[in-house]
N, C-alpha and C. Protein backbone atom coordinates (compact mmCIF):
# COMPACT_ATOMS: atom_id res chain seq x y z
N UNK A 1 15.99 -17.58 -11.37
CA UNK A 1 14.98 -17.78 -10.32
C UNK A 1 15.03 -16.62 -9.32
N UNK A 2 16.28 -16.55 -8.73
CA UNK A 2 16.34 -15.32 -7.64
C UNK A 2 15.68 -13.82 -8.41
N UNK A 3 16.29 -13.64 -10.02
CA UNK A 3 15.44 -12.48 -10.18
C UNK A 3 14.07 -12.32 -10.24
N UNK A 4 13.78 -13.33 -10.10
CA UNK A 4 12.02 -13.57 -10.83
C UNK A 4 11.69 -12.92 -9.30
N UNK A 5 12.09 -13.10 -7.99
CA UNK A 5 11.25 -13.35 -6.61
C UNK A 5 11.92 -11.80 -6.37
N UNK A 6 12.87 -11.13 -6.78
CA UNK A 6 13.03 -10.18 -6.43
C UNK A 6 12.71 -9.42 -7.72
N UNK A 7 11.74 -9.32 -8.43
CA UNK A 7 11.26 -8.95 -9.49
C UNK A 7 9.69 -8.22 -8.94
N UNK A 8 9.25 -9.40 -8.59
CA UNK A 8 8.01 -9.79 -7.46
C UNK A 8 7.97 -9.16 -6.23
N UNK A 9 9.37 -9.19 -5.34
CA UNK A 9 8.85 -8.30 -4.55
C UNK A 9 9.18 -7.17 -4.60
N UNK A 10 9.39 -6.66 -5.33
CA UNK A 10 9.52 -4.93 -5.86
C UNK A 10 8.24 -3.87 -6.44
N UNK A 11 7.61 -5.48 -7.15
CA UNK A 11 6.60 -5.05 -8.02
C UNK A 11 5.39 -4.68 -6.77
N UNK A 12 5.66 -5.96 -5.84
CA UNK A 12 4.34 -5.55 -4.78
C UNK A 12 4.87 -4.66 -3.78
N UNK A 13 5.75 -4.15 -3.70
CA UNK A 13 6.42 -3.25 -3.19
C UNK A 13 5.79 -1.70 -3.14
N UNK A 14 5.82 -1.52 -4.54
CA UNK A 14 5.68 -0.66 -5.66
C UNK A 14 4.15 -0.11 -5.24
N UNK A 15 3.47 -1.77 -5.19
CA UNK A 15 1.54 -1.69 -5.34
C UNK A 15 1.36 -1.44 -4.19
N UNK A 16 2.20 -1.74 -3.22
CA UNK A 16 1.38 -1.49 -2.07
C UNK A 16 1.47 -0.15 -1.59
N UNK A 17 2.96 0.64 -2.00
CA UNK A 17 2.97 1.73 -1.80
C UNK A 17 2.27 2.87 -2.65
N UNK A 18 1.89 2.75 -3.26
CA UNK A 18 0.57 3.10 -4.22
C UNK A 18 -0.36 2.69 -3.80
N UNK A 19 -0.60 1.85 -3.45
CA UNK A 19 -2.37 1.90 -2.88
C UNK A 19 -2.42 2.51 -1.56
N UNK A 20 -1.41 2.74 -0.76
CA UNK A 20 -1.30 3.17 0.69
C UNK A 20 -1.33 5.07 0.43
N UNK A 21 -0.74 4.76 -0.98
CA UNK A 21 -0.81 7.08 -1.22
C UNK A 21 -2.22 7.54 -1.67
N UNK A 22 -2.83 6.33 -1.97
CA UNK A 22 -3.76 6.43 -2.72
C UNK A 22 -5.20 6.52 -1.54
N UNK A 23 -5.01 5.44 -1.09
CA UNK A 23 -5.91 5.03 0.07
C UNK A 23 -5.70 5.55 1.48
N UNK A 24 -4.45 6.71 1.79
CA UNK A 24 -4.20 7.37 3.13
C UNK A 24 -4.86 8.23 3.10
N UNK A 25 -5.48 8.48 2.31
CA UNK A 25 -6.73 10.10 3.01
C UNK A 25 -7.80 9.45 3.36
N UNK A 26 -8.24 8.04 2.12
CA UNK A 26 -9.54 7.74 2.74
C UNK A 26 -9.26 7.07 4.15
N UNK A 27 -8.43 6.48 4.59
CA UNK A 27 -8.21 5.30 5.80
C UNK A 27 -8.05 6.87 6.94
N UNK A 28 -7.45 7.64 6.51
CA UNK A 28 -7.41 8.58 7.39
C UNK A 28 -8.57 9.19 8.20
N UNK A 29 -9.63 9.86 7.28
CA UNK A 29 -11.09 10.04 7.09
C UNK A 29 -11.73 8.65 7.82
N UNK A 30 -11.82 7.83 7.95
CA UNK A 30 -12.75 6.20 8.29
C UNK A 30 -11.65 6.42 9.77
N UNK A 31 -10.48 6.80 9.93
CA UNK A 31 -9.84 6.57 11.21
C UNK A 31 -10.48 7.95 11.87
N UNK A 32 -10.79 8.91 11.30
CA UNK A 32 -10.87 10.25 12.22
C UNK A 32 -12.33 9.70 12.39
N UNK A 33 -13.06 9.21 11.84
CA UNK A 33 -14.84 9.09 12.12
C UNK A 33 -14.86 8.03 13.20
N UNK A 34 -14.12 6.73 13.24
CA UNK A 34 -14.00 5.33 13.88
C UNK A 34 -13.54 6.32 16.09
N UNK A 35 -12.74 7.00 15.57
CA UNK A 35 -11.67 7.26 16.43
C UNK A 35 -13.03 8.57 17.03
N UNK A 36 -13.57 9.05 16.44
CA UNK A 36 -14.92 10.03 17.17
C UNK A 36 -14.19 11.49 17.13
């Protein structure tokens, strides 16, 4: 059981830090336009 949840949070770990390398230029770009 304990590996399953630390299986899980590695995996979203993983995704989120990938979508954040992925998605920091665009959020960057939408923050420099938002921000003027």
């Amino acid at each position: 059981m304990k590996k399953n949840v630390l299986y899980a949070i590695n995996f979203l770990f993983v995704l989120v830090i990938s979508v954040g390398v992925s998605a920091g230029p665009l959020m960057g770009t939408l923050d420099f336009h938002v921000g003027g």
